[in-house]
N, C-alpha and C. Protein backbone atom coordinates (compact mmCIF):
# COMPACT_ATOMS: atom_id res chain seq x y z
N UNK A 1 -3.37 3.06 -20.87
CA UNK A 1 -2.65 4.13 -21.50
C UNK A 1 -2.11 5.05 -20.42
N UNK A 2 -1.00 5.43 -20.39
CA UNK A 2 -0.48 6.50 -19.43
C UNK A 2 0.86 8.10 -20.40
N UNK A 3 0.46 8.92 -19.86
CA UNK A 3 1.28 9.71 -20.28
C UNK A 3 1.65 10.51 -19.05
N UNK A 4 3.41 10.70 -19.65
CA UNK A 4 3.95 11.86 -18.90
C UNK A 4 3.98 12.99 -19.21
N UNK A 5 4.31 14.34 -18.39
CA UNK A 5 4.14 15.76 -19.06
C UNK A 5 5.10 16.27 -18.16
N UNK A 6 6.25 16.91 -18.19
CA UNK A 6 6.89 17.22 -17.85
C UNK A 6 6.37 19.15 -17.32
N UNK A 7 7.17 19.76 -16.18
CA UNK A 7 6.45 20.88 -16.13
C UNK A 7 7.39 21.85 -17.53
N UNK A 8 7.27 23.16 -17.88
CA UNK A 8 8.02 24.02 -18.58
C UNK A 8 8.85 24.73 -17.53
N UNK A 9 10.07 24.79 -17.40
CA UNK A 9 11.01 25.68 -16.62
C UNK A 9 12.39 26.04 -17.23
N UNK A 10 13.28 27.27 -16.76
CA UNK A 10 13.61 27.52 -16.77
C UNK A 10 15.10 26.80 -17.14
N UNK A 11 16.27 26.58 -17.44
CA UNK A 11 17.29 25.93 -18.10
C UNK A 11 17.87 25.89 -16.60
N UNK A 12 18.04 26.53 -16.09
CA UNK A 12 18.84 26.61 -14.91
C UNK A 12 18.37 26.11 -13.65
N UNK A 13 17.09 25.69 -13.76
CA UNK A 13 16.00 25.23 -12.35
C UNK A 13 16.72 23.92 -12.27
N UNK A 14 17.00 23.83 -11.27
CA UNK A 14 17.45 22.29 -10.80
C UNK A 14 16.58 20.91 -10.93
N UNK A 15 15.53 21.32 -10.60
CA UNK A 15 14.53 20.11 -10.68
C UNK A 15 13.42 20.50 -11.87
N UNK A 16 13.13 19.63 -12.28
CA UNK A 16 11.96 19.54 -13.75
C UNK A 16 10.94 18.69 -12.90
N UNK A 17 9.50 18.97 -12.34
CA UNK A 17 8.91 18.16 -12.00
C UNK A 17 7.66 17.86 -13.36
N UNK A 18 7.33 16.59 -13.08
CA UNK A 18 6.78 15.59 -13.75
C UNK A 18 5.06 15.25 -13.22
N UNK A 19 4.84 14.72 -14.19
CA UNK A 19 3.02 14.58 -13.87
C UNK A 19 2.91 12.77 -14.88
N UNK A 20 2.56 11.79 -14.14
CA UNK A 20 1.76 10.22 -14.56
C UNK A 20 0.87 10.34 -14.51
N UNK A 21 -0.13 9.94 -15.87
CA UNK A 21 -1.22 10.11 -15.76
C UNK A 21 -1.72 9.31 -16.49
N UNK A 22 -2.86 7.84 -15.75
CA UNK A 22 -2.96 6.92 -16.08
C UNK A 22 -4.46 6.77 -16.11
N UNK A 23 -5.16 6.29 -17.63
CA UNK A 23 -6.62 6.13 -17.61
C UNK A 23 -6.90 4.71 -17.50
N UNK A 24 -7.91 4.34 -16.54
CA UNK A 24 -7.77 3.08 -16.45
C UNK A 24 -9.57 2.91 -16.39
N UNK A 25 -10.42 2.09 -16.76
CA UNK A 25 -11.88 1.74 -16.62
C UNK A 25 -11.97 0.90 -15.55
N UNK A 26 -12.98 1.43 -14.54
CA UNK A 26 -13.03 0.77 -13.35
C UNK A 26 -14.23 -0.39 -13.79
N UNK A 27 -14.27 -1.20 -13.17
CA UNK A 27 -15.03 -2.56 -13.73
C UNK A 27 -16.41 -2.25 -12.48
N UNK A 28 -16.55 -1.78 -11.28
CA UNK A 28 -17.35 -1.56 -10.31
C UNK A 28 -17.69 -0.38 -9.75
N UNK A 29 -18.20 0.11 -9.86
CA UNK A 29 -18.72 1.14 -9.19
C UNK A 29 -17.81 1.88 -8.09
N UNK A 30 -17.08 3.21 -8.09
CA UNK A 30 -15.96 3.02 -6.65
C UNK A 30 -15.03 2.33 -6.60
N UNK A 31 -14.55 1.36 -7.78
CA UNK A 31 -13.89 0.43 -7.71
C UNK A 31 -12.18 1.02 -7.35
N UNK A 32 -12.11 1.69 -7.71
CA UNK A 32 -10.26 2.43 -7.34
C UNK A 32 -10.48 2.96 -6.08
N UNK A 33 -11.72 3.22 -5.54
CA UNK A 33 -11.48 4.06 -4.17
C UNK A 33 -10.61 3.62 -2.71
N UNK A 34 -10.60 2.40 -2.61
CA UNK A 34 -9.21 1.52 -1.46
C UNK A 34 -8.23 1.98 -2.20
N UNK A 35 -7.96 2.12 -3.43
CA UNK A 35 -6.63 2.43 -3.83
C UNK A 35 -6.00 3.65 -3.55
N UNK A 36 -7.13 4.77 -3.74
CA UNK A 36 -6.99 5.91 -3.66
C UNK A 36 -7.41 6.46 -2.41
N UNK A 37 -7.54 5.85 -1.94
CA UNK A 37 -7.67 5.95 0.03
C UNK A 37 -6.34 5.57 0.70
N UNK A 38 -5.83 4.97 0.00
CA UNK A 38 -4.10 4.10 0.90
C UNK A 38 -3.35 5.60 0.96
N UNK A 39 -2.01 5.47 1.98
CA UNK A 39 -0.85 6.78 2.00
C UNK A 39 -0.66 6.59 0.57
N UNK A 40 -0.92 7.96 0.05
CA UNK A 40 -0.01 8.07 -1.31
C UNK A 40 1.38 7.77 -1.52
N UNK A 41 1.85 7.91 -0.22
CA UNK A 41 3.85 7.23 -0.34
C UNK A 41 3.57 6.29 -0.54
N UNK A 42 2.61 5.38 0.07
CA UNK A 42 2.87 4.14 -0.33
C UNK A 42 2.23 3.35 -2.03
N UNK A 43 1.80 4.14 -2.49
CA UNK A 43 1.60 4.02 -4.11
C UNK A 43 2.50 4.45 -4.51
N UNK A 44 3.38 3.68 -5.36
CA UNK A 44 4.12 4.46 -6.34
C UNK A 44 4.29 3.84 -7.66
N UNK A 45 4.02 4.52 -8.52
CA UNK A 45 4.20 4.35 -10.21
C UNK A 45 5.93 4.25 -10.49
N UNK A 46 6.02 3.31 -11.12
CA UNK A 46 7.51 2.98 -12.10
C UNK A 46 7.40 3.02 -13.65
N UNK A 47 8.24 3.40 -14.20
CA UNK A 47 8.34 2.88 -15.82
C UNK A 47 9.06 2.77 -15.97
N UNK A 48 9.51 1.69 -16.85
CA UNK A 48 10.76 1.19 -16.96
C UNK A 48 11.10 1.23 -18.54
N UNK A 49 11.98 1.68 -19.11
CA UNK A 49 12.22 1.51 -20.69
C UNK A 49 13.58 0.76 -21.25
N UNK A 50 13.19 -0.51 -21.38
CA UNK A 50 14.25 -0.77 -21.92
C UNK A 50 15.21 -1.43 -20.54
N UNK A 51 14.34 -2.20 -19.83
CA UNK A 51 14.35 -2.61 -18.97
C UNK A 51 15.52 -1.42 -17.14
N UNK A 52 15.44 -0.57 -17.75
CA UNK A 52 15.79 0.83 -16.84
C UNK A 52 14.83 1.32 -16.76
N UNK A 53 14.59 2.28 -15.61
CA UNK A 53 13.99 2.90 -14.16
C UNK A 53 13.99 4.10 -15.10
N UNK A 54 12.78 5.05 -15.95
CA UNK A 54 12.88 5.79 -16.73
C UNK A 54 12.20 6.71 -15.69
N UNK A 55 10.96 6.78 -14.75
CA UNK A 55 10.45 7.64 -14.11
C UNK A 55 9.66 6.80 -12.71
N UNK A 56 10.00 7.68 -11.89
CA UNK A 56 8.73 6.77 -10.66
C UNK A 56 8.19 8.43 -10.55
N UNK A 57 7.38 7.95 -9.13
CA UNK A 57 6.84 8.99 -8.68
C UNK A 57 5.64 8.19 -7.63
N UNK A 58 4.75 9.25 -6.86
CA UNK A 58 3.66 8.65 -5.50
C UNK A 58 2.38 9.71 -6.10
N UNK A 59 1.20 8.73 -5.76
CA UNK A 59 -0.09 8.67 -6.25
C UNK A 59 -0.74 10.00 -5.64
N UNK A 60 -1.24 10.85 -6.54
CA UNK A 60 -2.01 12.02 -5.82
C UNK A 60 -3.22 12.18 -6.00
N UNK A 61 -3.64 11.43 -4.78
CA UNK A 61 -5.34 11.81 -4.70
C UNK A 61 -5.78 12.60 -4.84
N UNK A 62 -4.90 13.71 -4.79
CA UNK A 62 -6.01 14.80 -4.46
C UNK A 62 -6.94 15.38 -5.91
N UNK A 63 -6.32 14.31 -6.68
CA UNK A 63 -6.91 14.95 -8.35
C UNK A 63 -7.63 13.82 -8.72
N UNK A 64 -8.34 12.57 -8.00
CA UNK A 64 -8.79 12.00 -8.35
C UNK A 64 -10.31 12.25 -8.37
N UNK A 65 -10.71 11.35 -9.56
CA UNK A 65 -12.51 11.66 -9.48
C UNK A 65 -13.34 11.15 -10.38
N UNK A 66 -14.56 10.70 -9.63
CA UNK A 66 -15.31 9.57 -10.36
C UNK A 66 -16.30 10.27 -11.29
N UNK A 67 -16.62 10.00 -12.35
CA UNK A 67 -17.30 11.17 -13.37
C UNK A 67 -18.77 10.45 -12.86
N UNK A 68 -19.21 9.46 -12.75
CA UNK A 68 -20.48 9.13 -12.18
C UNK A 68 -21.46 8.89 -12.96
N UNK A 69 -21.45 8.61 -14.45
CA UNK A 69 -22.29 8.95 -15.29
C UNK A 69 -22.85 7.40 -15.59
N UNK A 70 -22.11 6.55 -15.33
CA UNK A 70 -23.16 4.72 -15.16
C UNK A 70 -22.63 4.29 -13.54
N UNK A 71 -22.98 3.25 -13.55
CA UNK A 71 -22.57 2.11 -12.39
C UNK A 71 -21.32 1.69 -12.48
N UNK A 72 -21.01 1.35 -13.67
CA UNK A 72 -19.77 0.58 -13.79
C UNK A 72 -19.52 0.75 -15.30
N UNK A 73 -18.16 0.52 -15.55
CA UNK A 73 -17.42 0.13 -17.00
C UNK A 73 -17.41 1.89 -17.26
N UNK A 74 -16.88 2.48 -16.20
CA UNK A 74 -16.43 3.85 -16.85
C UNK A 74 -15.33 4.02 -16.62
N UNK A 75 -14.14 4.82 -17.31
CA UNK A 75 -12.82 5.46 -16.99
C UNK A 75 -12.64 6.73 -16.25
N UNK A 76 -11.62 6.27 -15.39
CA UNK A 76 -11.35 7.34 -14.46
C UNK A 76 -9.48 7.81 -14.49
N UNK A 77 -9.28 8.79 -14.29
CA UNK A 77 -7.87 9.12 -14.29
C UNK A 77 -7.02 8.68 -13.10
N UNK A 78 -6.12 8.67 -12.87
CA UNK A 78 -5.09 8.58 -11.60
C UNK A 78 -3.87 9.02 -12.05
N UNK A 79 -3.90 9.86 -10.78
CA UNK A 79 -2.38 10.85 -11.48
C UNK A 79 -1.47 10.33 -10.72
N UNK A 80 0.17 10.28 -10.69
CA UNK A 80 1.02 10.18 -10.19
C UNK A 80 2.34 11.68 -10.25
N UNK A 81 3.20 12.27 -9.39
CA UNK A 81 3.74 13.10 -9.18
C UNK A 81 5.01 12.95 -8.72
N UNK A 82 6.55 13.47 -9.56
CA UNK A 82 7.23 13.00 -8.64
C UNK A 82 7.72 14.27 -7.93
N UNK A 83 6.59 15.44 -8.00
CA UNK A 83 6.71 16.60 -6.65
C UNK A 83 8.01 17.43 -6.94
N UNK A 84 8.68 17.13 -8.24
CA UNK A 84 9.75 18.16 -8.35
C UNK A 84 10.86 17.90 -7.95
């Protein structure tokens, strides 16, 4: 499941920045952490609708986090940003 959220601004602001935000159940323990260790430039989220380029954006660790509450088979978030 992933949702976008657009920020609230102003009519006249040039840029509208955006927030991906994707829940995914890690199968291992830590299991996203290589992912979320790589350059965030080099992650980047696409969606495509309708076979067009509807939003990208690059992976921001800095909001990631493991809730810790079993070993494994829990969901964790991963956000994506396209920084405005």
């Amino acid at each position: 499941m992933l949702t976008i959220e657009w920020e609230d601004c102003d009519k006249h602001e040039p840029l509208q920045g955006a927030t991906l935000t994707i829940k995914a159940e890690t199968p291992t323990d830590r299991g996203f952490l290589p992912f979320i260790a790589a350059n965030p430039l080099e992650v980047i989220a696409k969606v495509y609708v309708g076979g067009t380029l509807f939003w990208q954006g690059c992976l921001d660790a800095e909001n990631y986090e493991e809730p810790y509450q079993r070993s494994n088979g829990y969901v964790v978030t991963i956000t994506f940003t396209d920084f405005g």
